[in-house]
PDB file of N, CA and C in Angstrom:
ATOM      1  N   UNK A   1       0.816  -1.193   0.000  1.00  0.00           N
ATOM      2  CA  UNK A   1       0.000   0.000   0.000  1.00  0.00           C
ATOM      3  C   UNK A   1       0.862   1.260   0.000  1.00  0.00           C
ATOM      4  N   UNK A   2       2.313   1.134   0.602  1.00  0.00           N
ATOM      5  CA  UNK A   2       3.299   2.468   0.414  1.00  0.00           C
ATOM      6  C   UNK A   2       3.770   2.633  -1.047  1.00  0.00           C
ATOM      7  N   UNK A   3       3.660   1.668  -1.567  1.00  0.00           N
ATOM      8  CA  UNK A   3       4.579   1.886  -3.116  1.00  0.00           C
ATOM      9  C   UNK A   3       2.909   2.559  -3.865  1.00  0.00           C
ATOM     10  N   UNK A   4       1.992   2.194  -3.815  1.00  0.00           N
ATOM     11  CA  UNK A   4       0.830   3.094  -4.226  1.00  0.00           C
ATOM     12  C   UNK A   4       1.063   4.495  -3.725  1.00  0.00           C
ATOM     13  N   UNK A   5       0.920   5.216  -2.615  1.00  0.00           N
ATOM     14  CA  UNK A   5       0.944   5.910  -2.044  1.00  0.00           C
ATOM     15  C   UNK A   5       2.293   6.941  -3.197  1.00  0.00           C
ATOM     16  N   UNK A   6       3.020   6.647  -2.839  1.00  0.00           N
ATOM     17  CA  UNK A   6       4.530   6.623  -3.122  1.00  0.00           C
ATOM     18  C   UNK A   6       4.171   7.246  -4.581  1.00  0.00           C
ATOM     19  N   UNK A   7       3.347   6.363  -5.529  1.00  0.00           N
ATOM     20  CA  UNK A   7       3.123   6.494  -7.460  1.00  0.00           C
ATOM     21  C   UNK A   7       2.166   7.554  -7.466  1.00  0.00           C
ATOM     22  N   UNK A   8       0.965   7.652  -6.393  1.00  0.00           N
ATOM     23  CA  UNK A   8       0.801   8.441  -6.642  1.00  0.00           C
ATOM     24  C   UNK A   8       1.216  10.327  -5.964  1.00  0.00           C
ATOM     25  N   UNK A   9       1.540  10.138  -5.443  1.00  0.00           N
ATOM     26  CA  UNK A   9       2.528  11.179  -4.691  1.00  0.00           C
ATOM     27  C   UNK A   9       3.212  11.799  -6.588  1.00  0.00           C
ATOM     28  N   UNK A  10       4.039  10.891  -6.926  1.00  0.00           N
ATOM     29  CA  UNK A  10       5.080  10.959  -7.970  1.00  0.00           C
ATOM     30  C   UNK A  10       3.610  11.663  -9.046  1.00  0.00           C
ATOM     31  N   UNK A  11       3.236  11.139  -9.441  1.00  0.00           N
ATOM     32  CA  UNK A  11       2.137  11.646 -10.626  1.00  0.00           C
ATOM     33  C   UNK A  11       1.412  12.592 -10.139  1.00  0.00           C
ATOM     34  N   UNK A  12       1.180  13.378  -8.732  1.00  0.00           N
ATOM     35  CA  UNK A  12       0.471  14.666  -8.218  1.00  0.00           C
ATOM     36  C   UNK A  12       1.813  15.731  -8.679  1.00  0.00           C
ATOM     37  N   UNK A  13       3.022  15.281  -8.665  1.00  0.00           N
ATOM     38  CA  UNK A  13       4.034  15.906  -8.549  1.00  0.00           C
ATOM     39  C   UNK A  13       4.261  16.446 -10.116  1.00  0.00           C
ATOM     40  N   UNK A  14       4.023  16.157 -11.234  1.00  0.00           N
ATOM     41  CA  UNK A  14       3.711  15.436 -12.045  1.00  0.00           C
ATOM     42  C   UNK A  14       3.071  16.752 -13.086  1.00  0.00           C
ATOM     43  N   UNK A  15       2.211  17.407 -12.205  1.00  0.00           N
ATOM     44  CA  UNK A  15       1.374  18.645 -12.608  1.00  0.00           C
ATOM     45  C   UNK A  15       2.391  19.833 -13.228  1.00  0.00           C
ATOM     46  N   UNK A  16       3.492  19.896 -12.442  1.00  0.00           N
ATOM     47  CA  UNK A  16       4.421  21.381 -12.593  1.00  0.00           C
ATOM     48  C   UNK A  16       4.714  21.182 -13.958  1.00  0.00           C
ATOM     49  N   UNK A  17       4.996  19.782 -15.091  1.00  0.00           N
ATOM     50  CA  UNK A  17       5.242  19.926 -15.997  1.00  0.00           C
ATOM     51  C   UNK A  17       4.226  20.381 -16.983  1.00  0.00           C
ATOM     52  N   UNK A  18       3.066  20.116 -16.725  1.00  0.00           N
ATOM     53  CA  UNK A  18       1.995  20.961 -17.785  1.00  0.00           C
ATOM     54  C   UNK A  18       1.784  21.920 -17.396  1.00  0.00           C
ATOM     55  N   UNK A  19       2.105  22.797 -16.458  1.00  0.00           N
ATOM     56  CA  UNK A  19       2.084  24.019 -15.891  1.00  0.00           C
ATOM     57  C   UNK A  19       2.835  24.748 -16.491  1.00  0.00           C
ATOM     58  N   UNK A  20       4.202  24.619 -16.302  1.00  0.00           N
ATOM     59  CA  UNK A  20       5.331  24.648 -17.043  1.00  0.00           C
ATOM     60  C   UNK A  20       5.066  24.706 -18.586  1.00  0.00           C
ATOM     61  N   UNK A  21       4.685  23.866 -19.076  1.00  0.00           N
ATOM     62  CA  UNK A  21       4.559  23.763 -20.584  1.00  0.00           C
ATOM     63  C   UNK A  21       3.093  25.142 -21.119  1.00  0.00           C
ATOM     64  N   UNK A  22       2.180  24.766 -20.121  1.00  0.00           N
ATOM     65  CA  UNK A  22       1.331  26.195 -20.579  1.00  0.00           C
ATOM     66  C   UNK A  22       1.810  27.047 -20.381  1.00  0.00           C
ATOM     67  N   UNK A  23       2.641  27.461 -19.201  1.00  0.00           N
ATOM     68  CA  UNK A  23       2.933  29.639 -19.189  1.00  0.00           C
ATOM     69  C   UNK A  23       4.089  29.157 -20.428  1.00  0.00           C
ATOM     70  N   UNK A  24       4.537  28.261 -20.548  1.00  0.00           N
ATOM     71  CA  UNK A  24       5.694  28.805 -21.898  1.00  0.00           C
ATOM     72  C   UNK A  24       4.784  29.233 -23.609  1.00  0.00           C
ATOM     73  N   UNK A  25       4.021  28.287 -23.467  1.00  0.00           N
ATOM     74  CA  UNK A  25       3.217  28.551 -24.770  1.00  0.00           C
ATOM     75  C   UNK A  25       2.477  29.501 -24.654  1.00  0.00           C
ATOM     76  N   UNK A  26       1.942  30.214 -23.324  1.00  0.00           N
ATOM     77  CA  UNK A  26       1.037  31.714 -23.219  1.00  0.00           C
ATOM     78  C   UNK A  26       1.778  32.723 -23.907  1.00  0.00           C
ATOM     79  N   UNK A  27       3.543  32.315 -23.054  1.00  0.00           N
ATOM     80  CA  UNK A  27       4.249  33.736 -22.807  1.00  0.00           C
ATOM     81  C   UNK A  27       4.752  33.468 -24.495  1.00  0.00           C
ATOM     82  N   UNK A  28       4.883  32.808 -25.339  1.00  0.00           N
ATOM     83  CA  UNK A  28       5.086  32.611 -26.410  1.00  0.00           C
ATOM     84  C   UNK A  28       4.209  33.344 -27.286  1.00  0.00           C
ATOM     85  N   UNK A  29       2.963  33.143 -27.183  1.00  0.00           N
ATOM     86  CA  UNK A  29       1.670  34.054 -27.825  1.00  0.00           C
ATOM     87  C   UNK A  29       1.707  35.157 -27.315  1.00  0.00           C
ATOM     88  N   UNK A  30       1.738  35.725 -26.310  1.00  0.00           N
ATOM     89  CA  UNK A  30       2.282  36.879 -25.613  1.00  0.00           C
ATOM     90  C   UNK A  30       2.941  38.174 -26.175  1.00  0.00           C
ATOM     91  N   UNK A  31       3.931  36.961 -26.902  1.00  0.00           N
ATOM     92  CA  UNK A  31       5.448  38.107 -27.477  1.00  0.00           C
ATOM     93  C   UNK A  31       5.091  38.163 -29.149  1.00  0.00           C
ATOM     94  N   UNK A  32       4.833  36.888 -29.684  1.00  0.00           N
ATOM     95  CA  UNK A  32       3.831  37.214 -30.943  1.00  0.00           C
ATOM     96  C   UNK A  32       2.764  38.039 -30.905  1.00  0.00           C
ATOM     97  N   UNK A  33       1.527  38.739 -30.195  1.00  0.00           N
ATOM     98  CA  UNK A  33       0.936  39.201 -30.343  1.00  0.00           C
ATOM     99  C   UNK A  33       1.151  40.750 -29.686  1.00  0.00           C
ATOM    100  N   UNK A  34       2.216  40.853 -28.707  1.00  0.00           N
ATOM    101  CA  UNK A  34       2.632  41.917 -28.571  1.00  0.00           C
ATOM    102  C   UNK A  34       3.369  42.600 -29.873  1.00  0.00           C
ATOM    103  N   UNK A  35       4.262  41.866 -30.367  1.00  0.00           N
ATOM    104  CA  UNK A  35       5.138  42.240 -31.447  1.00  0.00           C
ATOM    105  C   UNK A  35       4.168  42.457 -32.707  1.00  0.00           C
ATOM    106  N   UNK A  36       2.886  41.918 -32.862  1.00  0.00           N
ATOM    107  CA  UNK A  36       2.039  42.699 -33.786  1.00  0.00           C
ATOM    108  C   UNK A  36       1.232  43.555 -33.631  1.00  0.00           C
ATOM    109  N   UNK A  37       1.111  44.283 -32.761  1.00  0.00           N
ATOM    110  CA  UNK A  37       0.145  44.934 -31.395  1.00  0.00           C
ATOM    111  C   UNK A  37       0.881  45.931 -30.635  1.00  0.00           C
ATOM    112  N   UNK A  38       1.789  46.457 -30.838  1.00  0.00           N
ATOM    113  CA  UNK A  38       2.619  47.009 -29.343  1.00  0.00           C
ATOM    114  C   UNK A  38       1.820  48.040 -28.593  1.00  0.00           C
ATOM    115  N   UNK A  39       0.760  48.699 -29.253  1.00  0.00           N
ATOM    116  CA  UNK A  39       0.029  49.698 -28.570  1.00  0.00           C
ATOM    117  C   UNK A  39      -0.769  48.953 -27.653  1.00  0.00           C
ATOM    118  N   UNK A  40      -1.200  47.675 -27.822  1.00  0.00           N
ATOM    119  CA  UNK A  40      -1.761  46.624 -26.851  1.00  0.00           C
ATOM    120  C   UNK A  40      -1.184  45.417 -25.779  1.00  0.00           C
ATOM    121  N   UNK A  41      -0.168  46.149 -25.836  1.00  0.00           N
ATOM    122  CA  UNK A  41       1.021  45.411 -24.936  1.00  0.00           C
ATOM    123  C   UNK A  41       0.603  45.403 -23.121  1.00  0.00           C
ATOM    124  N   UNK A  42      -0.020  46.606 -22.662  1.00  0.00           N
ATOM    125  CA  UNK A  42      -0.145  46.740 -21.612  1.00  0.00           C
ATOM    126  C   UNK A  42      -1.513  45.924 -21.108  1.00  0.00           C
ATOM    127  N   UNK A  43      -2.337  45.510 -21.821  1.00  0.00           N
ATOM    128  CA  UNK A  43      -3.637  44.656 -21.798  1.00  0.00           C
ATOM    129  C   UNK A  43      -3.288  43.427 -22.365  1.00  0.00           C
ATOM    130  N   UNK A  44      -2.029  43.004 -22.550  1.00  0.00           N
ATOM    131  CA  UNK A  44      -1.580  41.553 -23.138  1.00  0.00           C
ATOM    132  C   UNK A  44      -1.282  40.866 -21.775  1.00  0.00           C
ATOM    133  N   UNK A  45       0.307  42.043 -21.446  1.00  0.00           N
ATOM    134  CA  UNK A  45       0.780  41.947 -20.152  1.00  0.00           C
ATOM    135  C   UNK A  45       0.281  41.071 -19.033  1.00  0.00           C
ATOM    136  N   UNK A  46      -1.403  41.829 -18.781  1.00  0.00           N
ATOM    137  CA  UNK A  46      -1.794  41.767 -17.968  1.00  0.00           C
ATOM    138  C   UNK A  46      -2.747  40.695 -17.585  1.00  0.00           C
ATOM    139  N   UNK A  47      -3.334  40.080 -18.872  1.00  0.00           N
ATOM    140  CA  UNK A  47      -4.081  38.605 -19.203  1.00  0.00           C
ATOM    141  C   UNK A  47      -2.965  37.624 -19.398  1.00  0.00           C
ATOM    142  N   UNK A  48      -1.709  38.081 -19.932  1.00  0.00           N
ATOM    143  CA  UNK A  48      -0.419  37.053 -19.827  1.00  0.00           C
ATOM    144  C   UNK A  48      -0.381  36.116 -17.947  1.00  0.00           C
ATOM    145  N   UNK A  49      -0.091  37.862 -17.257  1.00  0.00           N
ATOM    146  CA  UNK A  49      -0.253  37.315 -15.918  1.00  0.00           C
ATOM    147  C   UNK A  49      -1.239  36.977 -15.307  1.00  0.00           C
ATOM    148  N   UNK A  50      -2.341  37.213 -15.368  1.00  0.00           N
ATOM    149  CA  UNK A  50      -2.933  36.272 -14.845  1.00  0.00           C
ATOM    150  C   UNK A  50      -3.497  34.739 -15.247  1.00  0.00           C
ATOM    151  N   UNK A  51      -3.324  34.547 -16.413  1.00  0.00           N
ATOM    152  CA  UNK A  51      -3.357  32.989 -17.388  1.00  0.00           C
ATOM    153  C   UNK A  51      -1.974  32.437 -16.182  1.00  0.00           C
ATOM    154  N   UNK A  52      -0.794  33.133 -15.909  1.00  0.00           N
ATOM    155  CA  UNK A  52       0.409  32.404 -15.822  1.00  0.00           C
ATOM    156  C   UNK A  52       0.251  32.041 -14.027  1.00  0.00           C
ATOM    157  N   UNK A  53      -0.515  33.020 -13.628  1.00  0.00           N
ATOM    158  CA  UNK A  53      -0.832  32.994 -11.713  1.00  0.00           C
ATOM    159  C   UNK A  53      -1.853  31.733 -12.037  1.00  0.00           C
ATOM    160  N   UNK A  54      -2.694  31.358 -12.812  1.00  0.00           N
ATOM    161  CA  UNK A  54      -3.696  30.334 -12.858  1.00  0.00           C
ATOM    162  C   UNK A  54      -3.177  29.371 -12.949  1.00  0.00           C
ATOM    163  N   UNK A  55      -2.344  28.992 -14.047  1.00  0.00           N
ATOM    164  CA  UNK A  55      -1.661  27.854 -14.413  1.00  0.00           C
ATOM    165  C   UNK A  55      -0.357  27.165 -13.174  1.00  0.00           C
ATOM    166  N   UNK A  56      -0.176  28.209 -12.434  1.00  0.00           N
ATOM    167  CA  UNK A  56       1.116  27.986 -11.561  1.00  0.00           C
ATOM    168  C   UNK A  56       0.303  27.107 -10.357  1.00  0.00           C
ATOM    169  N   UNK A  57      -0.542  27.849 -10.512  1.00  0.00           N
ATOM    170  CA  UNK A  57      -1.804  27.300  -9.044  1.00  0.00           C
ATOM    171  C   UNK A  57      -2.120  26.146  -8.896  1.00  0.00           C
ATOM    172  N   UNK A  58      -2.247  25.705 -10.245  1.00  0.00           N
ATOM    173  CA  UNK A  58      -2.354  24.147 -10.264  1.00  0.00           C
ATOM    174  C   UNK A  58      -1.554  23.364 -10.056  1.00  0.00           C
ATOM    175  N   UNK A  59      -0.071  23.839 -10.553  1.00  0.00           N
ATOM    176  CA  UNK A  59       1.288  23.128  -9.800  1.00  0.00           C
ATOM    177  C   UNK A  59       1.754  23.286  -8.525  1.00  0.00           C
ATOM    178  N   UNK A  60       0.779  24.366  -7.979  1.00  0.00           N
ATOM    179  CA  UNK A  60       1.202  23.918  -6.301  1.00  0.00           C
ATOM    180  C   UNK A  60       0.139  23.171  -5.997  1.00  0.00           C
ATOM    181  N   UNK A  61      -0.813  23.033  -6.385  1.00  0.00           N
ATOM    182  CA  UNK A  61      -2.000  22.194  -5.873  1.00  0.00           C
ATOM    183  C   UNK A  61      -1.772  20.923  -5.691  1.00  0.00           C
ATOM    184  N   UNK A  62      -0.881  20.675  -6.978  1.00  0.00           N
ATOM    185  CA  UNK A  62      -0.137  19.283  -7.230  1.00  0.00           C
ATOM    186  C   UNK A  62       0.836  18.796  -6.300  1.00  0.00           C
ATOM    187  N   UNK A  63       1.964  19.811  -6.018  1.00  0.00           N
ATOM    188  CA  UNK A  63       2.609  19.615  -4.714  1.00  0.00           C
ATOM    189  C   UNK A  63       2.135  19.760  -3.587  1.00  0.00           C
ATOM    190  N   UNK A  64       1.035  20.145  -2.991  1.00  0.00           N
ATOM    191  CA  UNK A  64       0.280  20.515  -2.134  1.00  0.00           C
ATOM    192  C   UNK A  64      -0.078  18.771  -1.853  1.00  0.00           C
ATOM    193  N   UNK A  65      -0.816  18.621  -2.704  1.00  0.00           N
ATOM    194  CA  UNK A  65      -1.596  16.783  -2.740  1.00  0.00           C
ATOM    195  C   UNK A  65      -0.342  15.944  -2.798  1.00  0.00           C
ATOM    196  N   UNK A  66       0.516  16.107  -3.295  1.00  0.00           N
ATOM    197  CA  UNK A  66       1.885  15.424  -3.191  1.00  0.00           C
ATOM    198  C   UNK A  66       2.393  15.261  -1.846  1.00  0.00           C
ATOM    199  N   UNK A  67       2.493  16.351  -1.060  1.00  0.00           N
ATOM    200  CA  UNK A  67       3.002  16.694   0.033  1.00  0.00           C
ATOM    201  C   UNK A  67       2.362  15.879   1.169  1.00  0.00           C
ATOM    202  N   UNK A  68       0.632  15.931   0.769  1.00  0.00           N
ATOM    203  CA  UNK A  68      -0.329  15.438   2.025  1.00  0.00           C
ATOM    204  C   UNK A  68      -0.172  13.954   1.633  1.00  0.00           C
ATOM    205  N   UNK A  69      -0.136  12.922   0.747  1.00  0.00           N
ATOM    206  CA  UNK A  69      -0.114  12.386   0.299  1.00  0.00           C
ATOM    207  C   UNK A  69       1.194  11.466   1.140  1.00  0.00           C
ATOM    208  N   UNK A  70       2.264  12.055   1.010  1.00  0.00           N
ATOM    209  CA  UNK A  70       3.614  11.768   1.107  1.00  0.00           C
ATOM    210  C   UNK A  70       3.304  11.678   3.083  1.00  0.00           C
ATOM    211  N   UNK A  71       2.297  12.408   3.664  1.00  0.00           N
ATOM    212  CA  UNK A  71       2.738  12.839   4.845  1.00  0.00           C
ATOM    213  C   UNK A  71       1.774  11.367   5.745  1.00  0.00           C
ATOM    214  N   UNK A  72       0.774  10.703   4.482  1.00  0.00           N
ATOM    215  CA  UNK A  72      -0.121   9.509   4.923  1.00  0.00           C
ATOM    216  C   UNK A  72       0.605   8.590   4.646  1.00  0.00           C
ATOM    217  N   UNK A  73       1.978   8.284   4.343  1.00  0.00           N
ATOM    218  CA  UNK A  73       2.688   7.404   3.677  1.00  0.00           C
ATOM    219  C   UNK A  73       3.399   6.677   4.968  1.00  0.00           C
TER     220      UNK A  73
END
């Protein structure tokens, strides 16, 4: 029952990489649409960051459940 515990711990952990992989592809569209847009840079900015505070949230959520997870182990 610890090596369960244990896999899933590892796969909650697991989250930071699609987290990771979305703010890169936001901040990617970001700089493309700033760079065709620059007068709209300051309203890009600002939906950039908060898409990137959303997406991060979920990778602590992940370590969060990882953590509690790890602490029933």
């Amino acid at each position: 029952m610890e090596m369960l515990g244990l896999i899933g711990a590892g796969i909650a952990v697991l989250t930071g990489f699609g987290a990771g992989i979305g703010i890169g592809i936001a901040t990617g569209k970001a700089a493309e649409a700033i760079s065709r847009q620059p007068e709209a840079s300051g309203k890009i900015q600002a939906i950039l960051l908060l898409g990137a505070a959303l997406a991060e949230a979920t990778a602590i959520y992940g370590l969060v459940i990882a953590i509690m997870i790890m602490g029933n182990v």
